[in-house]
Protein backbone atom coordinates (compact mmCIF):
# COMPACT_ATOMS: atom_id res chain seq x y z
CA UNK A 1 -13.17 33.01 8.53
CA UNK A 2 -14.89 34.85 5.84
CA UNK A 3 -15.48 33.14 2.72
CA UNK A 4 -14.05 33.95 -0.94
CA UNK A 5 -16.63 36.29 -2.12
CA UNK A 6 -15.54 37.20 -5.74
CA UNK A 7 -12.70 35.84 -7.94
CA UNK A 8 -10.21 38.34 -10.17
CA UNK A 9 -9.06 37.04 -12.85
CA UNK A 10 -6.70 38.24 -15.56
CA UNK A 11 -6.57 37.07 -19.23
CA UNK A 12 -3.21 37.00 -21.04
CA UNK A 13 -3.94 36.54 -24.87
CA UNK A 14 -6.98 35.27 -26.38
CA UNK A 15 -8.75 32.49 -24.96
CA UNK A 16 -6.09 32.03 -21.88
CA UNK A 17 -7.31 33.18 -17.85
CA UNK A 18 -5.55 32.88 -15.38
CA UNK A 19 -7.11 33.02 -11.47
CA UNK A 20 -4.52 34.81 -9.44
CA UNK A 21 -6.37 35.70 -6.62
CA UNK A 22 -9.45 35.92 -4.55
CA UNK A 23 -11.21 38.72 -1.91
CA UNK A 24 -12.31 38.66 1.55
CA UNK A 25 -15.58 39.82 2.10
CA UNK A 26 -14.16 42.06 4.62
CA UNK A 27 -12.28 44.99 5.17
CA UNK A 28 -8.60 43.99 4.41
CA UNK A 29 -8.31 41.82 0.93
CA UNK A 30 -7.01 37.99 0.83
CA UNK A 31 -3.50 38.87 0.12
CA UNK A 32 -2.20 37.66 -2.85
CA UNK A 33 -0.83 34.10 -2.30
CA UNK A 34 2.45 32.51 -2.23
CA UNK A 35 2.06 31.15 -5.32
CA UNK A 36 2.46 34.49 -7.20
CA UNK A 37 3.33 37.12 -4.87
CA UNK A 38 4.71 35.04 -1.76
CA UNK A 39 2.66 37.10 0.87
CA UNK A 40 -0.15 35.10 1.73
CA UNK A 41 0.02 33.18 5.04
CA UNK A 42 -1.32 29.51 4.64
CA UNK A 43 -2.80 28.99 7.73
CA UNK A 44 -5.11 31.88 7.92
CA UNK A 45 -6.59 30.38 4.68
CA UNK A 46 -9.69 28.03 4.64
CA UNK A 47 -9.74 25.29 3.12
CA UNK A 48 -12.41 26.51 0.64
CA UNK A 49 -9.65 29.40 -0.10
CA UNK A 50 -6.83 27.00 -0.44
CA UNK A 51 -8.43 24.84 -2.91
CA UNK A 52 -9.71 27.52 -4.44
CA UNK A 53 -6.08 28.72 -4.59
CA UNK A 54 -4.78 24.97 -6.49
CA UNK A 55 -7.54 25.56 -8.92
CA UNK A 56 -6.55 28.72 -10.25
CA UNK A 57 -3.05 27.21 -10.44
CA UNK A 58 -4.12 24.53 -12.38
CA UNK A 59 -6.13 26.50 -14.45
CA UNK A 60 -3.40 28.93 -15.06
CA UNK A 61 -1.49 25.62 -16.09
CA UNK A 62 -3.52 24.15 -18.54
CA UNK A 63 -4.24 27.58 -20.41
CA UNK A 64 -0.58 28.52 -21.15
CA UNK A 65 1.64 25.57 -20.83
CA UNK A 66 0.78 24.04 -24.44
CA UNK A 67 2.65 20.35 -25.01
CA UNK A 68 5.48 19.91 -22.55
CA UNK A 69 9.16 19.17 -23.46
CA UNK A 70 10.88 16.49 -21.41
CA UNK A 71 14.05 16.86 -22.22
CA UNK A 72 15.31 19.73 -19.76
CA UNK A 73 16.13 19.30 -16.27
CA UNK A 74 15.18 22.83 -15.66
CA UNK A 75 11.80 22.53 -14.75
CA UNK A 76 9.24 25.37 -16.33
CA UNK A 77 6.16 25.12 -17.62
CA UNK A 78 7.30 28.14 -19.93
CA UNK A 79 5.00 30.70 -21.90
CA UNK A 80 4.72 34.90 -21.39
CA UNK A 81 1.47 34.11 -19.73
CA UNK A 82 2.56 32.00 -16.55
CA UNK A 83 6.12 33.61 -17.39
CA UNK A 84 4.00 37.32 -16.03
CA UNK A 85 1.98 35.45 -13.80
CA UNK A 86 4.87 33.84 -11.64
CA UNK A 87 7.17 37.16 -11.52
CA UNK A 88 7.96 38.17 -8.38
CA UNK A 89 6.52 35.16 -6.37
CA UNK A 90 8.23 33.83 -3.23
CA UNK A 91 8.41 30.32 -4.94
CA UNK A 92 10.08 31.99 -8.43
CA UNK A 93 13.37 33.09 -5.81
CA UNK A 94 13.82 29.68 -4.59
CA UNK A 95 15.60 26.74 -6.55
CA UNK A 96 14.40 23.31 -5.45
CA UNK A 97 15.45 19.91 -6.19
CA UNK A 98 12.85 17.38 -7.38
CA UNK A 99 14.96 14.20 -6.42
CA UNK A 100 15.39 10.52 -6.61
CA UNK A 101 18.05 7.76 -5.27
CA UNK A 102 18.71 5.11 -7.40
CA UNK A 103 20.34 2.41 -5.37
CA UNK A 104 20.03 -0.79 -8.54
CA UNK A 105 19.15 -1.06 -12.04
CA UNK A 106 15.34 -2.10 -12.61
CA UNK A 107 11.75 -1.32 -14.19
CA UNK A 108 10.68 1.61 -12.63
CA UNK A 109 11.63 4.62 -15.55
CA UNK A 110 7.82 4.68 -16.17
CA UNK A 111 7.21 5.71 -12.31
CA UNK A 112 10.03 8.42 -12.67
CA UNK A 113 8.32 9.24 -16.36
CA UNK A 114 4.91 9.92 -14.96
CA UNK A 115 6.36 11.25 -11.66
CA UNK A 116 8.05 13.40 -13.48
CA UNK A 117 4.97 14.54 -15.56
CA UNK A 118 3.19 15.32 -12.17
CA UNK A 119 5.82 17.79 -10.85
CA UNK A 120 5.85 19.35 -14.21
CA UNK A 121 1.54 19.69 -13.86
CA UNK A 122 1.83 21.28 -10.17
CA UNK A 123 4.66 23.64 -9.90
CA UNK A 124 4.73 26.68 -12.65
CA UNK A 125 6.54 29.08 -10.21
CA UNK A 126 9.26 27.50 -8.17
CA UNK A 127 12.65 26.90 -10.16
CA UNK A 128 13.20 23.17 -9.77
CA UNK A 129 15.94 20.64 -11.20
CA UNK A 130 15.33 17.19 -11.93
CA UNK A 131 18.17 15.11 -9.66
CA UNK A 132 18.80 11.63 -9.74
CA UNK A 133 21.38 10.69 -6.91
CA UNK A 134 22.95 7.41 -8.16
CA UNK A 135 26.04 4.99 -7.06
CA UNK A 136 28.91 3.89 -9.59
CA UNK A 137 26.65 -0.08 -9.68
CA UNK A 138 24.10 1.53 -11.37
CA UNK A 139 24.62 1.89 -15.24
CA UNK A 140 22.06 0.59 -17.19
CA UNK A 141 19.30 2.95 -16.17
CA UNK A 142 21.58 5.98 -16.91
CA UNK A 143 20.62 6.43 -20.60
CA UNK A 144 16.48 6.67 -19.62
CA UNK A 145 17.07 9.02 -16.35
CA UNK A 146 19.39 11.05 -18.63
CA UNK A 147 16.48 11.22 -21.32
CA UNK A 148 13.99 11.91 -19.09
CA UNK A 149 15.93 15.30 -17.93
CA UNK A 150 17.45 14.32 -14.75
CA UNK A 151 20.67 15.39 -13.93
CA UNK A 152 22.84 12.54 -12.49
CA UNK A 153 24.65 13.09 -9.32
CA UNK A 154 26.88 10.33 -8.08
CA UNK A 155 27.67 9.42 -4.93
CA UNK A 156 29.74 6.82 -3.08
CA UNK A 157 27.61 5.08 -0.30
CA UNK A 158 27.77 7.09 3.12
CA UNK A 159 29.55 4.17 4.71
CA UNK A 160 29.64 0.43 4.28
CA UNK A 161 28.74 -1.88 6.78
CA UNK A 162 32.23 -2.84 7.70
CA UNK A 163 33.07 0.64 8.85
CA UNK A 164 30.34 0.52 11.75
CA UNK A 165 31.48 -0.02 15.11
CA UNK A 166 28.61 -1.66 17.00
CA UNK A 167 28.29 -5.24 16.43
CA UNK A 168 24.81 -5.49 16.23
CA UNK A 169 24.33 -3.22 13.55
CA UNK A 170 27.27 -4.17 11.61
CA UNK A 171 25.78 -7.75 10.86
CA UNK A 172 22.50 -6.64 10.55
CA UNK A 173 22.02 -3.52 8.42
CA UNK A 174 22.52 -5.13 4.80
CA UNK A 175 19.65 -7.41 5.66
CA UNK A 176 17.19 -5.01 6.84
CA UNK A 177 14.32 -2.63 5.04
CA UNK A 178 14.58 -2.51 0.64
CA UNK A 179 17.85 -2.23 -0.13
CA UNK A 180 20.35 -2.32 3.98
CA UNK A 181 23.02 0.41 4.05
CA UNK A 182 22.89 1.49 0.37
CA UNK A 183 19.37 3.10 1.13
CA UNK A 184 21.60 5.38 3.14
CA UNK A 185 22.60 7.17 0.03
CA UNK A 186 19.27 9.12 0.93
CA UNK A 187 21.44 11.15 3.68
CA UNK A 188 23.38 12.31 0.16
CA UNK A 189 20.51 14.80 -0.69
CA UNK A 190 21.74 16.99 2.52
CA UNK A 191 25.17 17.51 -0.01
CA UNK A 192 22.90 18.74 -2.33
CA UNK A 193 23.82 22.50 -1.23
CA UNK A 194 23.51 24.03 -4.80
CA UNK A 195 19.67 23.68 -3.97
CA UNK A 196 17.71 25.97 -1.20
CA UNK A 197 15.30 22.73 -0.34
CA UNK A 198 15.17 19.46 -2.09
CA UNK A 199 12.62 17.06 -2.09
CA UNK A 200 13.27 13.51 -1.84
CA UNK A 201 10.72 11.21 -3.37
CA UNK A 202 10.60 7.28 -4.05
CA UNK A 203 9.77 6.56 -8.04
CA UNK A 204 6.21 5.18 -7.31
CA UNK A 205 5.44 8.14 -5.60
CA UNK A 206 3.16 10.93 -7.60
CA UNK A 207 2.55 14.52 -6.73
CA UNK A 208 -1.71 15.75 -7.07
CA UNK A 209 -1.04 19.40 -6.15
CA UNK A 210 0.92 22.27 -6.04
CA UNK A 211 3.61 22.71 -3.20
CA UNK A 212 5.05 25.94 -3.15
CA UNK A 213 3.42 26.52 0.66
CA UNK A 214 5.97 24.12 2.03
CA UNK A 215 8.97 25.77 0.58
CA UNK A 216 7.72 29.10 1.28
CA UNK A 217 5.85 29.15 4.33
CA UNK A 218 7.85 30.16 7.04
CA UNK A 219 6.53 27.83 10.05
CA UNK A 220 7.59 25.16 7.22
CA UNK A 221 11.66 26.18 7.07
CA UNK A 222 12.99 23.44 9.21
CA UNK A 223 15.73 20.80 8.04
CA UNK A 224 12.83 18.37 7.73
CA UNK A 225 9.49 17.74 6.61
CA UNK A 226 8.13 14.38 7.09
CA UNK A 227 5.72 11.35 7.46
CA UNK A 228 5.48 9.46 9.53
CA UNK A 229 5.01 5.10 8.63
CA UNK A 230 2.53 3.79 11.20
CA UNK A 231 1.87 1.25 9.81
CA UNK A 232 5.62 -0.24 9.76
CA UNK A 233 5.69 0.67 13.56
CA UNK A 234 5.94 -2.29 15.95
CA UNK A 235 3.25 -2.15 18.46
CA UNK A 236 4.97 -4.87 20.86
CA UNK A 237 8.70 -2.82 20.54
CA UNK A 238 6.37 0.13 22.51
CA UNK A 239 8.47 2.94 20.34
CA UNK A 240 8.68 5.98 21.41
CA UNK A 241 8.50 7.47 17.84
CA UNK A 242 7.01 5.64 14.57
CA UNK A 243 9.79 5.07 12.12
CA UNK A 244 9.55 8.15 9.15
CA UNK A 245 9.04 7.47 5.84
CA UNK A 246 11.58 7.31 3.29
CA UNK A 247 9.00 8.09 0.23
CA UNK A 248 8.36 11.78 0.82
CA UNK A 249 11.16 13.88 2.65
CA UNK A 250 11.97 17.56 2.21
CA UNK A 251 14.75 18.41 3.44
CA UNK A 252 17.17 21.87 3.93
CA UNK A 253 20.56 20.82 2.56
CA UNK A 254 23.19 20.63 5.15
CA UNK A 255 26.59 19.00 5.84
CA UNK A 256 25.64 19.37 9.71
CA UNK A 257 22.99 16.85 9.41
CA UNK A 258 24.54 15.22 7.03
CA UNK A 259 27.78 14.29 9.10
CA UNK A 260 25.83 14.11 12.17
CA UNK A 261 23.07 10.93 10.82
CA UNK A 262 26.26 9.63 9.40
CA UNK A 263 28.29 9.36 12.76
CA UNK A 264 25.32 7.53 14.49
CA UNK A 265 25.45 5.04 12.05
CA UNK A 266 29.19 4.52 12.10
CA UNK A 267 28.63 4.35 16.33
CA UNK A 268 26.82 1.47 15.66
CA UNK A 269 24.49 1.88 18.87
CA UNK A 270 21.59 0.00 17.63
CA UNK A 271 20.23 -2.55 20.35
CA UNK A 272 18.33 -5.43 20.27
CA UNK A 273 14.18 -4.73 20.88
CA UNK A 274 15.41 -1.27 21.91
CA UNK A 275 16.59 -0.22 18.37
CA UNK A 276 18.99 2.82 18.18
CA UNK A 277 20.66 3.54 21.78
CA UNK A 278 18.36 2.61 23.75
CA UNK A 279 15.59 4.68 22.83
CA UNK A 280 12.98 2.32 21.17
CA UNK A 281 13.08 3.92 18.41
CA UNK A 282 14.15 1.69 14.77
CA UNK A 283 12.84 -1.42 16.21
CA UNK A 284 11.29 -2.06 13.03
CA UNK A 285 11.41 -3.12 9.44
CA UNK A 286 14.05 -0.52 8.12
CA UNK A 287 14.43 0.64 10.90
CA UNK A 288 18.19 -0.10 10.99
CA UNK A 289 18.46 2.69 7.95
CA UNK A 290 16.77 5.64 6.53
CA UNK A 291 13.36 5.03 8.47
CA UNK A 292 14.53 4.92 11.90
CA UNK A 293 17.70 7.22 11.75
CA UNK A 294 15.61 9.45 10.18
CA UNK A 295 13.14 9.42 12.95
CA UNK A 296 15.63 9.12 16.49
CA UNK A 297 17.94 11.53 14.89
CA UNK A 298 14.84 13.98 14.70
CA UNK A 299 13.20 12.95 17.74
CA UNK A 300 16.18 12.66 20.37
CA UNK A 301 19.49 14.36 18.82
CA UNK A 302 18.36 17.64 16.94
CA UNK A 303 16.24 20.12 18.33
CA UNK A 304 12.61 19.75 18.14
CA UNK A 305 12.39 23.11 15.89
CA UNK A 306 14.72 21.27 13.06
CA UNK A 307 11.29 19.21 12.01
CA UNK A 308 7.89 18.61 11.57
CA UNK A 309 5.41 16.49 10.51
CA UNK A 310 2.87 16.47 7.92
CA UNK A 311 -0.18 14.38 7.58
CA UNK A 312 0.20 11.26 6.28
CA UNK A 313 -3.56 11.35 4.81
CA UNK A 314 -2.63 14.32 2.63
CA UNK A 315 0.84 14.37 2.08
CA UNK A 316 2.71 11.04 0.71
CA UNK A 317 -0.41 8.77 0.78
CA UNK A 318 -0.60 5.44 1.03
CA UNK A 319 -3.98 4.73 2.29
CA UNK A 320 -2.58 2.58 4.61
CA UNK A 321 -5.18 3.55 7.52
CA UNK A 322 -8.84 3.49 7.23
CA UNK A 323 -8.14 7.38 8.30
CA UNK A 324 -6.46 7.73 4.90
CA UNK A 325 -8.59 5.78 3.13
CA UNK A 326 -11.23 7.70 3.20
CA UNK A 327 -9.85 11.15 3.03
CA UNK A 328 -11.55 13.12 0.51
CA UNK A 329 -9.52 12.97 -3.05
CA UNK A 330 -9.59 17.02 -3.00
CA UNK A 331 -7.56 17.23 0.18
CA UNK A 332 -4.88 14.65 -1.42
CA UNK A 333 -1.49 16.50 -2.19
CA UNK A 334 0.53 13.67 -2.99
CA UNK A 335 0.46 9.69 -3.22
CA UNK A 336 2.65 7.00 -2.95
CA UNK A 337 1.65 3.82 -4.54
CA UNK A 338 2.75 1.21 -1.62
CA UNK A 339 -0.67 -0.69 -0.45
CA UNK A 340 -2.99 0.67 -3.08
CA UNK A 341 0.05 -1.19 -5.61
CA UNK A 342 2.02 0.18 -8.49
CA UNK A 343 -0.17 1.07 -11.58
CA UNK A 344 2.29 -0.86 -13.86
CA UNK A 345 2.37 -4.19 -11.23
CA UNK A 346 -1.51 -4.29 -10.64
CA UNK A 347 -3.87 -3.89 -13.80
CA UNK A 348 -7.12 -3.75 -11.88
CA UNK A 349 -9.07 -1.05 -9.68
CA UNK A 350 -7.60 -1.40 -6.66
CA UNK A 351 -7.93 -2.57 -3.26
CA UNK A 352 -10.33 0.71 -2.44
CA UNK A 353 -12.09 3.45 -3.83
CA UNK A 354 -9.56 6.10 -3.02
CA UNK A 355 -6.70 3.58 -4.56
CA UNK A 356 -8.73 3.66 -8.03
CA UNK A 357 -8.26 7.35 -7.63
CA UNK A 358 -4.65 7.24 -7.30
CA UNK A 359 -4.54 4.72 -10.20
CA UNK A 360 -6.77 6.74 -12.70
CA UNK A 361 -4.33 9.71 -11.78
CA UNK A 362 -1.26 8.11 -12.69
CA UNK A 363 -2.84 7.00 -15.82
CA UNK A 364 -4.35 10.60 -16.64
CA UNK A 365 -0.97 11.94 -15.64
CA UNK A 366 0.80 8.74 -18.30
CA UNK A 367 -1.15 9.80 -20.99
CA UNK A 368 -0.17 13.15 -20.44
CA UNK A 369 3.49 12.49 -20.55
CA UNK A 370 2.61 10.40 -23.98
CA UNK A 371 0.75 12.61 -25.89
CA UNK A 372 3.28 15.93 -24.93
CA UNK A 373 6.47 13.82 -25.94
CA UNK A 374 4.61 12.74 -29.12
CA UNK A 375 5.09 8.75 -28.07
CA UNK A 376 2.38 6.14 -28.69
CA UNK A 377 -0.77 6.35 -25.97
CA UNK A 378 -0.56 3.47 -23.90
CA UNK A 379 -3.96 1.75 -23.53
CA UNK A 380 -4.86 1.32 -19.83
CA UNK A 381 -4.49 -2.51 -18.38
CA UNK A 382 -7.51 -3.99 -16.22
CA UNK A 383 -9.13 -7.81 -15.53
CA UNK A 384 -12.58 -6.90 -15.54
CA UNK A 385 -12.90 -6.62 -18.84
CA UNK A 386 -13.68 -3.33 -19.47
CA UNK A 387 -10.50 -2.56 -21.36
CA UNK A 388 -8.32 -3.53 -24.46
CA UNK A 389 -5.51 -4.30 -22.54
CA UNK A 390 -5.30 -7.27 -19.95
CA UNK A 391 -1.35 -6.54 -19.06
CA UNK A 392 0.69 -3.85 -18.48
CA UNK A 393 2.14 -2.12 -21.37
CA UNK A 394 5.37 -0.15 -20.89
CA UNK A 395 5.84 3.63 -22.44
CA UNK A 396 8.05 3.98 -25.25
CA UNK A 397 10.53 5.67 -23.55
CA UNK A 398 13.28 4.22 -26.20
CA UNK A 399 11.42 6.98 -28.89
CA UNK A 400 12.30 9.82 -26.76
CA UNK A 401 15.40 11.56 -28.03
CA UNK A 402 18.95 10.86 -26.54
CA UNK A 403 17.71 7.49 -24.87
C-alpha cells in the first residue's frame, strides 16, 4: 500500500490548521476520509494513514474548539473552523446516541464526567446526544446526569423475574452478573429509534479516539458491534461462543431485536451447564443477562450478517489478556477500566504499563473537563509518593450550574 507522501492542510483564521487529508504517492489520490467527506474506505487505509487520519482530527480539535461547555446534550465541539471542516461529512448526516444505563444510585458521576469529556475530545463531526436510560428507583443521581447534559430517558425494566417461564432462570437471574434482570434495561437502547446508531457504554469506560468509521463504514452497518469477554468465559462449560461484553455495544435501534432478546428471556430456556437452550452458550458469570443473551441471540437466532466483532485489544480495553496488554497505546480506541481498576478506586500506577496509560488518560481527560467548566483542578491521587494527594478527590460537580 503506498505510503502518505505529503499532507494538505488548510488554515481557518490565524494561528488555527486543520489536517484534512493526505495523498497517495500514486496515480489516484487518498480520497478524502469519512471524517469530513464520508468517501474514504477504511480498510484500504494503512495503519500509518489511519493514524495519520486521528491526528489531524485531533489537531483540528484542539485548534478550534476553545473551552468546552457541558451543559448541552447536543454534542459539538462548535466554532466556523471545524463548523467548515465537518460540512458535508458522512458522520455530520448521522445522529448518534452516546449512552448510559443507570440501573442504582451511586459514585460514579465522575466516570460519566470524564467519559463524557472524552466523547466530546474525539467526535467533532457526528451529531451525538448525551442519553442516560434510567428506571423510576433511581432519583438521586438525576440532578448530576441532568447537569452534566444528558438527557434522561426512563424506562420500566424489560420484564421482571416473575414473568419468566422457565424455572431455572426464574430463580436464578436476580442473583447473577452486576445488577440480575435490571441489567436488562440495556435491551432499552434498541427503543431508542429517534437515533440512527447508539452506542452503549458502561460509566468507567473512556473513549481514546475518534469513531466515526464504525458508524459510517458500510461493512460496519449491522444491528451489532461487539466484544467479546474471554476472560468471563468458562473453559470447563466448553461454550460454543464467549459471553459479549456489556461495556461497549453499538447497536442499530430496533423493536425487532428488541422484542425478539426479550421473548427468550420470558421463555425462560436457560439450562443448567448448558446455559441458554441448550447451546452452551451463558454458562457463565452474567451470563443469565445482557452477556450471554447478547451473545446466543447473535450467534444462534439472528443471522450471522446482523453482527460483528471488534477487537477486544483496541476497542473496549481491558487489558485483560497478555495480548491486550501489550498492544501498542496508539492502536487503543477505547478503554474500559475493569482489571487495570477505576482511576477514582485505585490511586496508584496500575497493575501494568499499558493500565498507567489508561489511568494518566483519564486524568489528562479530568483535568480537561475541570479547567473547561471553570471548577477547581483536582490534584492526581498516588501511594508512591510522588504526589500531593494520597486519596481520591472527587470533582466539584456541585459548582456546575443546574446541579
Amino acid at each position: 500500500m503506498a505510503s502518505l507522501q505529503r499532507l494538505l492542510w488548510f488554515t481557518f483564521g490565524v494561528g488555527v490548521t486543520v489536517l484534512l487529508f493526505g495523498m497517495r504517492d500514486s496515480v489516484s489520490q487518498l480520497p478524502e476520509t469519512h471524517f469530513y467527506h464520508g468517501k474514504t474506505d477504511y480498510g484500504k487505509l494503512t495503519r500509518a494513514e489511519f493514524n495519520k487520519v486521528q491526528e489531524g482530527i485531533q489537531q483540528g480539535i484542539r485548534g478550534v474548539k476553545g473551552g468546552l461547555s457541558i451543559g448541552a446534550a447536543t454534542g459539538s465541539v462548535g466554532g466556523t473552523a471545524m463548523d467548515m471542516a465537518c460540512a458535508g461529512s458522512a458522520a455530520a448526516k448521522l445522529k448518534v446516541a452516546f449512552a448510559i444505563t443507570v440501573t442504582k444510585d451511586g459514585p460514579y458521576l465522575d466516570g460519566v464526567a470524564v467519559l463524557k469529556q472524552s466523547i466530546l475530545n474525539t467526535h467533532p463531526c457526528v451529531q451525538f446526544e448525551f442519553v442516560a436510560i434510567v428506571w423510576s428507583n433511581v432519583t438521586e443521581s438525576r440532578p448530576g446526569l441532568k447537569s452534566l447534559g444528558f438527557i434522561l430517558r426512563e424506562f420500566a425494566p424489560p420484564l421482571l423475574a416473575k414473568d419468566i417461564r422457565g424455572k431455572e432462570l426464574r430463580e436464578t437471574i436476580d442473583k447473577t452478573g452486576c445488577c440480575g434482570s435490571m441489567e436488562l434495561l440495556k435491551l432499552r437502547a434498541y427503543q431508542l429509534s429517534e437515533y440512527d446508531r447508539v452506542l452503549l457504554l458502561d460509566m468507567d469506560a473512556m473513549l481514546v479516539k475518534n469513531l466515526d468509521h464504525l458508524f459510517v463504514e458500510p461493512k460496519m452497518q449491522t444491528s451489532l458491534l461487539f466484544t467479546w469477554d474471554h476472560e468471563m468465559d468458562d473453559p470447563a462449560s466448553r461454550s460454543a461462543a464467549p459471553p459479549v461484553h456489556g461495556g461497549f455495544l453499538l447497536l442499530t435501534p430496533s423493536e425487532k431485536h428488541y422484542q425478539a432478546m426479550v421473548d427468550v428471556v420470558l421463555e425462560g430456556d436457560f439450562r443448567d451447564s448448558t446455559g441458554w437452550a441448550g447451546s452452551r452458550i451463558g454458562w457463565c458469570w452474567g451470563g443469565q443477562t445482557i452477556q450471554g443473551l447478547w451473545s446466543y441471540y447473535y450467534k444462534i437466532l439472528a443471522a450471522q450478517s446482523e453482527s460483528l466483532e471488534l477487537d477486544p485489544c483496541e476497542y473496549n480495553s481491558m487489558a485483560t489478556t497478555r495480548e491486550c496488554r501489550y498492544m501498542d497505546w496508539e492502536r487503543v480506541m477505547s478503554v474500559h477500566f475493569t482489571w487495570c481498576s477505576k482511576p477514582w478506586e485505585l490511586c496508584g500506577r496500575g497493575r501494568e504499563p499499558i493500565c498507567e496509560r489508561m489511568h494518566t488518560h483519564w486524568w489528562n481527560m479530568r483535568k480537561e473537563f475541570e479547567v473547561s467548566n471553570g471548577l477547581p483542578v483536582g490534584p492526581r491521587c498516588c501511594q508512591d509518593g510522588n504526589c500531593s494527594a494520597r486519596t481520591y478527590k472527587k470533582i466539584k460537580l456541585e459548582l456546575l450550574p443546574h446541579f
